[in-house]
PDB file of N, CA and C in Angstrom:
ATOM      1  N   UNK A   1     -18.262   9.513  -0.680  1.00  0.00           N
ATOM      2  CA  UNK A   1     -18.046   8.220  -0.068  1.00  0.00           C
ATOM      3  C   UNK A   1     -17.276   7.297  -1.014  1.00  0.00           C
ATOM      4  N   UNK A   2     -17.467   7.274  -2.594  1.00  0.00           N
ATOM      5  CA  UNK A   2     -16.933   6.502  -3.203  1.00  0.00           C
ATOM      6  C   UNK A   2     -15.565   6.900  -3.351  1.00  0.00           C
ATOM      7  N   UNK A   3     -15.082   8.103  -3.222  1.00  0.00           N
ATOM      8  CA  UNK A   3     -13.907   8.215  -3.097  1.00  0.00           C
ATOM      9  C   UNK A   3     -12.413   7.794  -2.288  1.00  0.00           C
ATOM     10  N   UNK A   4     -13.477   7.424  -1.058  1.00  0.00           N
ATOM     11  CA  UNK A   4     -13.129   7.360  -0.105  1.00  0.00           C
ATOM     12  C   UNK A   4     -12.569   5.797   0.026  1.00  0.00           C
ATOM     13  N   UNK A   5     -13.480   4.971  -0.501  1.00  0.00           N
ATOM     14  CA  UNK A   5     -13.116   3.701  -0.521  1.00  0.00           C
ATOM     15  C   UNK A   5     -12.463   3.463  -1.776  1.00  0.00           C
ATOM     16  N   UNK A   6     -12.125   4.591  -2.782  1.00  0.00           N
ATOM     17  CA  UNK A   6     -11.005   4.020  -3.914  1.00  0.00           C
ATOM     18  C   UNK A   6      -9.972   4.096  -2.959  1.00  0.00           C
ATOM     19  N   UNK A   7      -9.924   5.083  -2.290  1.00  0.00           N
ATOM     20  CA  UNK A   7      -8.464   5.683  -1.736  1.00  0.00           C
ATOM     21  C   UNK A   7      -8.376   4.723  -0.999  1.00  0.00           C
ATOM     22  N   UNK A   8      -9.273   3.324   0.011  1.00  0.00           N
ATOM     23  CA  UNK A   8      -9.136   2.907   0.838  1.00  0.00           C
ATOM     24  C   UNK A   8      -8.527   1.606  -0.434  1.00  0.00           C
ATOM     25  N   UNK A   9      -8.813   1.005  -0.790  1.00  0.00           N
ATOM     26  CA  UNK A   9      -8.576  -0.394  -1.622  1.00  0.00           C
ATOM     27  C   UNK A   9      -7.185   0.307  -2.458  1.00  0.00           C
ATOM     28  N   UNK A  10      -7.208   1.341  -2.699  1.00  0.00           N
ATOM     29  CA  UNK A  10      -6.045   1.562  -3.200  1.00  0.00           C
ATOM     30  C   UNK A  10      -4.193   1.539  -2.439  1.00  0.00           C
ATOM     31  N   UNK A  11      -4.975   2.040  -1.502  1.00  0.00           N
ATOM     32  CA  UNK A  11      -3.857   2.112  -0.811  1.00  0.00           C
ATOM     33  C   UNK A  11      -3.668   0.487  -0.095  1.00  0.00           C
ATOM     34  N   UNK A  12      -4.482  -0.469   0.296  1.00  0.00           N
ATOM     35  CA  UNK A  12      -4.401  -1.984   0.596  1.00  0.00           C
ATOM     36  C   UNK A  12      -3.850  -2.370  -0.292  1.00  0.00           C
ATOM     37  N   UNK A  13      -4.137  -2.023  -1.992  1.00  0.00           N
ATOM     38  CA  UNK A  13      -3.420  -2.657  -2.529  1.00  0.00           C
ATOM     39  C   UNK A  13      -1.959  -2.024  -2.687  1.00  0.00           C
ATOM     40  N   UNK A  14      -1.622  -0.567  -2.629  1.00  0.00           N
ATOM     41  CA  UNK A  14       0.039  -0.644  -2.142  1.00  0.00           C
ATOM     42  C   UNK A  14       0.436  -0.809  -1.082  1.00  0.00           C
ATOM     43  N   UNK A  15      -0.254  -1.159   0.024  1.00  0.00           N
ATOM     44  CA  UNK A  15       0.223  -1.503   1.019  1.00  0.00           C
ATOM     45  C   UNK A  15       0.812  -3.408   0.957  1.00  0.00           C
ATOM     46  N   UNK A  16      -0.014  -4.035   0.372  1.00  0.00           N
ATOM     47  CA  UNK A  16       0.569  -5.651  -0.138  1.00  0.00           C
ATOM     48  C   UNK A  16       1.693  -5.507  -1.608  1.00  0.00           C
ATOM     49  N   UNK A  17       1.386  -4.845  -2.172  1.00  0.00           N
ATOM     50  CA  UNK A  17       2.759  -4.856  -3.363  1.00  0.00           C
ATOM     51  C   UNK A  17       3.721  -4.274  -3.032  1.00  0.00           C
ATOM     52  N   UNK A  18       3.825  -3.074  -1.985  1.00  0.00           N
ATOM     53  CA  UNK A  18       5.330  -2.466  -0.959  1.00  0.00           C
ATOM     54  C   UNK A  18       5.815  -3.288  -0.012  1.00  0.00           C
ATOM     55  N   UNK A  19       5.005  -3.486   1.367  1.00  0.00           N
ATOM     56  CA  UNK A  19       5.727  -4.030   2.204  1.00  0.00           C
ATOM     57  C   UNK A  19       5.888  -6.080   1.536  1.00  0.00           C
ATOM     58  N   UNK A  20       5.356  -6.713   0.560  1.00  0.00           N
ATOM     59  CA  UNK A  20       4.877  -7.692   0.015  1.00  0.00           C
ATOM     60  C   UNK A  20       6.526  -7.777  -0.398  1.00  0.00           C
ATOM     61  N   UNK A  21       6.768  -7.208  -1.538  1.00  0.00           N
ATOM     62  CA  UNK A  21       7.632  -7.029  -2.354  1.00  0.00           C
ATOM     63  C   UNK A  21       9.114  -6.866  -1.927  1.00  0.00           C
ATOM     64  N   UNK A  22       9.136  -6.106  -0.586  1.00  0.00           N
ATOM     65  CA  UNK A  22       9.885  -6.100   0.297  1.00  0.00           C
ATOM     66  C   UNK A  22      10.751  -7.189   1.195  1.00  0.00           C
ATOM     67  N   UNK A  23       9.101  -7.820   1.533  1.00  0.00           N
ATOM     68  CA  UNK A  23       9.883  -9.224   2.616  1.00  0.00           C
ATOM     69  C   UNK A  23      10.226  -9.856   1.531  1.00  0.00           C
ATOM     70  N   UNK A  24       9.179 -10.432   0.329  1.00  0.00           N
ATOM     71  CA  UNK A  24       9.717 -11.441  -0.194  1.00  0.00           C
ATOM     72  C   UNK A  24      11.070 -11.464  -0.750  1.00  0.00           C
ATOM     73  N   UNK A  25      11.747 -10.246  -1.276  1.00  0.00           N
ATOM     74  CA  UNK A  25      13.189 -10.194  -2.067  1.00  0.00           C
ATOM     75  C   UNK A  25      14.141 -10.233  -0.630  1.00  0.00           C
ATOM     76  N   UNK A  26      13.894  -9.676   0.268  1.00  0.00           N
ATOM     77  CA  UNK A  26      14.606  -9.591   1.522  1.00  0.00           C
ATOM     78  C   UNK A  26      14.721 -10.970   2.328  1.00  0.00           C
ATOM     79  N   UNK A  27      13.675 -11.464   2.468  1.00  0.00           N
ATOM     80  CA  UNK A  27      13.391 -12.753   3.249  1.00  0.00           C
ATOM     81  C   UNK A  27      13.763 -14.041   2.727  1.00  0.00           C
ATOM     82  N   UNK A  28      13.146 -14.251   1.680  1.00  0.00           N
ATOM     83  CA  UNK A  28      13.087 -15.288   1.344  1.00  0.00           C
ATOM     84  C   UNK A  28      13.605 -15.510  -0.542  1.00  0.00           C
ATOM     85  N   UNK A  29      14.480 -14.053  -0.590  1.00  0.00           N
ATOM     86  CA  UNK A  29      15.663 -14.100  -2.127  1.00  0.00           C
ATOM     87  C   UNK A  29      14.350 -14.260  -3.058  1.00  0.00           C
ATOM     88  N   UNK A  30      13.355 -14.253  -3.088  1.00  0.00           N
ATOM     89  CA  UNK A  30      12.447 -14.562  -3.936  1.00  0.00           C
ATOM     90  C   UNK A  30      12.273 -12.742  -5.476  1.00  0.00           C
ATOM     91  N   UNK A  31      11.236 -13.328  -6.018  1.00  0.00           N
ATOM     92  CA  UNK A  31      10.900 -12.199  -7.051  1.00  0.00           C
ATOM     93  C   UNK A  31       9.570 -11.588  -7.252  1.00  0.00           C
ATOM     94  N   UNK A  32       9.197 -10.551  -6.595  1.00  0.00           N
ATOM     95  CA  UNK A  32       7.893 -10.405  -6.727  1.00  0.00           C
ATOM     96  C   UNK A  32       7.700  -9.593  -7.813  1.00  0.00           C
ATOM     97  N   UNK A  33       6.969 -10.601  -9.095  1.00  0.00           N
ATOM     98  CA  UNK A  33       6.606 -10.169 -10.212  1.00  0.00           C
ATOM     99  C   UNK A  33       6.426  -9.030 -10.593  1.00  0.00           C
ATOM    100  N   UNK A  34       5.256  -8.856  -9.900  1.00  0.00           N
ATOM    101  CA  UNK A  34       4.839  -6.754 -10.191  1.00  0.00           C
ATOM    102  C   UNK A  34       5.480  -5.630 -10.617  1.00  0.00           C
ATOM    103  N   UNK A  35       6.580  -6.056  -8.982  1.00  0.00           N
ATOM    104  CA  UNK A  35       7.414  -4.792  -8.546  1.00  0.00           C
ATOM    105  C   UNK A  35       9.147  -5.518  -9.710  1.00  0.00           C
ATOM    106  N   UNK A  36       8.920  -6.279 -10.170  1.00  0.00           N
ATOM    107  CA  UNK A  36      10.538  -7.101 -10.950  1.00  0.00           C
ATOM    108  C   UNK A  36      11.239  -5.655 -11.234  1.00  0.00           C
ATOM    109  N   UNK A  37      10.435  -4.414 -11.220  1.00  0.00           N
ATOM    110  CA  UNK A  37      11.241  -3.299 -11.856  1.00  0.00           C
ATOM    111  C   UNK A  37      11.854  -2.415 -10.820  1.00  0.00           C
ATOM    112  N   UNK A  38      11.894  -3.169  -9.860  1.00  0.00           N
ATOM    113  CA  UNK A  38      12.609  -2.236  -8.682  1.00  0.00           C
ATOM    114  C   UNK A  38      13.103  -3.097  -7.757  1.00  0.00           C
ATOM    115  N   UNK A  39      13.696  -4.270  -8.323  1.00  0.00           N
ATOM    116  CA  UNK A  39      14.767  -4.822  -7.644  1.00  0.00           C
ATOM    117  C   UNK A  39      16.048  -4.520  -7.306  1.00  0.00           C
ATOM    118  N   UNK A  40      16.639  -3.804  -8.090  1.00  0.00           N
ATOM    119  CA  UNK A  40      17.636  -2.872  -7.751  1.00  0.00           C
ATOM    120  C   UNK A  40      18.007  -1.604  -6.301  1.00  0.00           C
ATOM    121  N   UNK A  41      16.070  -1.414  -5.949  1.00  0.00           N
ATOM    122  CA  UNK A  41      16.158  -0.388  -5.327  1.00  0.00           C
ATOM    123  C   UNK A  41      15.394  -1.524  -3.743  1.00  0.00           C
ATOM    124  N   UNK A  42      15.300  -2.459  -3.846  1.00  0.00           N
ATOM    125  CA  UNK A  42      14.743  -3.513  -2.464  1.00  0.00           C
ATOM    126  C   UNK A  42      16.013  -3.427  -1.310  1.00  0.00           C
ATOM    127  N   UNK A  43      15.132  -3.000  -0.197  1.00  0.00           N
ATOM    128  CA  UNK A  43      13.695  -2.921   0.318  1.00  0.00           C
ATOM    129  C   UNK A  43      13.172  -1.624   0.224  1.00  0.00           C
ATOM    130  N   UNK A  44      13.744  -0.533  -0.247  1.00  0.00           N
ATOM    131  CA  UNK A  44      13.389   0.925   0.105  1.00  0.00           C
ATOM    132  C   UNK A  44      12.587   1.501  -0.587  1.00  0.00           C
ATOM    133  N   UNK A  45      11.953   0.625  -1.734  1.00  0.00           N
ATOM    134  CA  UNK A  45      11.128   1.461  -2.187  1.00  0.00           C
ATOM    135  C   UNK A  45       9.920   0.590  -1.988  1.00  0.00           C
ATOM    136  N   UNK A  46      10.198  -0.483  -1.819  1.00  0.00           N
ATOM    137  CA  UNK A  46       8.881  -1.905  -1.349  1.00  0.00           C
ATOM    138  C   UNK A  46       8.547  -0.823   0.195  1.00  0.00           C
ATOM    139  N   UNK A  47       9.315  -0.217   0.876  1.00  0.00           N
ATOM    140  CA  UNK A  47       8.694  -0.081   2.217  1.00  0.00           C
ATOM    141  C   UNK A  47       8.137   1.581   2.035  1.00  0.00           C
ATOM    142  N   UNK A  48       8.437   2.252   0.816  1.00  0.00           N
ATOM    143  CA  UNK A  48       7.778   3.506   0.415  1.00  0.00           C
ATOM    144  C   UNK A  48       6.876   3.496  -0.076  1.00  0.00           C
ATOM    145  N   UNK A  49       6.994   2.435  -0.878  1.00  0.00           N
ATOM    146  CA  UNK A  49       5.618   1.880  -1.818  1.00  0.00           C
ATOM    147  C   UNK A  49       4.718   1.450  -0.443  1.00  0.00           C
ATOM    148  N   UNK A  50       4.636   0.987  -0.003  1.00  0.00           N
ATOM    149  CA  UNK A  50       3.537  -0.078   1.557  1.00  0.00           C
ATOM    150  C   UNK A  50       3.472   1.559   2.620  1.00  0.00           C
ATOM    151  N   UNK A  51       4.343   2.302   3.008  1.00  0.00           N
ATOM    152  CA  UNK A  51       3.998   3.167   3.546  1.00  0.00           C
ATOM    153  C   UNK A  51       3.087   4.173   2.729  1.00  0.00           C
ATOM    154  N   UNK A  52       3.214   4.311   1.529  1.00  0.00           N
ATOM    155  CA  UNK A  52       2.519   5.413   0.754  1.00  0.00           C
ATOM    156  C   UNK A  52       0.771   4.716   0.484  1.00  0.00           C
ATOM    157  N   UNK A  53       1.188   3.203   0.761  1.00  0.00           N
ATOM    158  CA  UNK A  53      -0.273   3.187   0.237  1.00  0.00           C
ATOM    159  C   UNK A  53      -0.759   3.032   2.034  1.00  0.00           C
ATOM    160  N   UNK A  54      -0.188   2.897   2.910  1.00  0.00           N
ATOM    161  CA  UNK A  54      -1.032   2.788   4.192  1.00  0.00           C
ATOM    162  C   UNK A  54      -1.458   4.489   4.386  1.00  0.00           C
ATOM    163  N   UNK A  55      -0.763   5.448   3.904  1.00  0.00           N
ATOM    164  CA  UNK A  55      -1.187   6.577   4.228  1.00  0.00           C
ATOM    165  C   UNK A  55      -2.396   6.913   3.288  1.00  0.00           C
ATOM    166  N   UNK A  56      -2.704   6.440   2.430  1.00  0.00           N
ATOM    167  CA  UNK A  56      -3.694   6.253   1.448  1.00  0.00           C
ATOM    168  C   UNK A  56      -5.010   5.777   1.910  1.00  0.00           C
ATOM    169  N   UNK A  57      -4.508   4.458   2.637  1.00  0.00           N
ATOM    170  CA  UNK A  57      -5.796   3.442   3.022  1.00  0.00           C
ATOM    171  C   UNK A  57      -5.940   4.202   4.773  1.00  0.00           C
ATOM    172  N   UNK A  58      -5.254   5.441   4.783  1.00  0.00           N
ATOM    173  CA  UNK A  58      -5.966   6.026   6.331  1.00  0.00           C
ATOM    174  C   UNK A  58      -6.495   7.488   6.045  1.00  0.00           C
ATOM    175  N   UNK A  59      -6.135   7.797   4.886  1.00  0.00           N
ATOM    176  CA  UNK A  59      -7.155   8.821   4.131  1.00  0.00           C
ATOM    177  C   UNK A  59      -8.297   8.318   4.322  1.00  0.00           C
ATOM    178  N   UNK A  60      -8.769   7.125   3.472  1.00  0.00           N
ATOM    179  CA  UNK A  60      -9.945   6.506   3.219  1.00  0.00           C
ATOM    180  C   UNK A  60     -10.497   6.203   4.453  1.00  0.00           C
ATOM    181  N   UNK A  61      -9.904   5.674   5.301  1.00  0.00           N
ATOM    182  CA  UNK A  61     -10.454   5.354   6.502  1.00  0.00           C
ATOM    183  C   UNK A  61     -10.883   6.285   7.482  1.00  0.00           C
ATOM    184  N   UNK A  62     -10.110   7.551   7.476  1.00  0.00           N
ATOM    185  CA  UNK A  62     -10.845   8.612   8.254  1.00  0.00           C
ATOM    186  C   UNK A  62     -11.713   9.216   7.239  1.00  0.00           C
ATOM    187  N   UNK A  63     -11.747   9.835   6.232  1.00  0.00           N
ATOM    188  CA  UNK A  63     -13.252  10.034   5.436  1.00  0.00           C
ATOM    189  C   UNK A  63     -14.575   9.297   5.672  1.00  0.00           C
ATOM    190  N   UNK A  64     -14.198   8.068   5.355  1.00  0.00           N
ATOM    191  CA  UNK A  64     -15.553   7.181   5.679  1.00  0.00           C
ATOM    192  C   UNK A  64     -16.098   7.388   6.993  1.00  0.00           C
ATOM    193  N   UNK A  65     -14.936   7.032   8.145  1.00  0.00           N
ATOM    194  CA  UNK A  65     -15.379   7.955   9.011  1.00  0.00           C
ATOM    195  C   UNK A  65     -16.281   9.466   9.793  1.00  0.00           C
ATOM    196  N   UNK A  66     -15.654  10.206   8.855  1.00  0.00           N
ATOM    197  CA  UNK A  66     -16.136  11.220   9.195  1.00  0.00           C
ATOM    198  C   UNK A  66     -17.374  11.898   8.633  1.00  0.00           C
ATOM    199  N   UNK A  67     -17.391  11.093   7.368  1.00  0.00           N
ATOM    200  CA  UNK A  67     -18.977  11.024   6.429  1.00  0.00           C
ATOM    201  C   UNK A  67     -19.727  10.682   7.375  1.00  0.00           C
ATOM    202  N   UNK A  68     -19.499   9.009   8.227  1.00  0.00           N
ATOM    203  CA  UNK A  68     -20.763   8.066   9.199  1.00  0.00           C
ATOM    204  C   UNK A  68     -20.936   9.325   9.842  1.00  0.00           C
ATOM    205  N   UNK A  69     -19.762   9.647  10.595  1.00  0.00           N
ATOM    206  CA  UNK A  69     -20.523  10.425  12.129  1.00  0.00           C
ATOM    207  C   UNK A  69     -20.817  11.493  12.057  1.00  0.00           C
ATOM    208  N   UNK A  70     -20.999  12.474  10.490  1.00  0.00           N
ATOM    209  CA  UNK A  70     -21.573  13.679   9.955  1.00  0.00           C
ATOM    210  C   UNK A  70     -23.268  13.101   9.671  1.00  0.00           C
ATOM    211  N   UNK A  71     -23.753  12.262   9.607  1.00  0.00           N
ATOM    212  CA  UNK A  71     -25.072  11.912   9.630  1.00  0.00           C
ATOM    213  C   UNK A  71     -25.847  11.776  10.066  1.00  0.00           C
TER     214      UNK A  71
END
């Protein structure tokens, strides 16, 4: 179970520093601190980064899942 919810918070948190990192350099010319090392490569890796962690945070989410309704 605890695994399950690293993988889940983990991936929330690349899911806000990808797609995050993304709008803000795209949208609004801004600099999102974190990611400053892949400005060169905006939006495509802000939206690889946010897709990689949503596939992360749906790992977690079907585990937890499937732990509850194994009980």
């Amino acid at each position: 179970m605890a695994l399950m919810i690293a993988f889940e918070v983990i991936g929330i948190i690349g899911m806000i520093q990808g797609f995050g990192s993304a709008l803000v350099t795209q949208v609004w010319g801004g600099n999102w601190q974190l990611m400053r090392w892949a400005l060169e490569w905006q939006p495509l890796i802000g939206i690889g980064i946010g897709v990689a962690g949503l596939l992360l945070a749906s790992i977690g989410w079907a585990g937890q899942r499937r732990i509850k309704s194994s009980r």
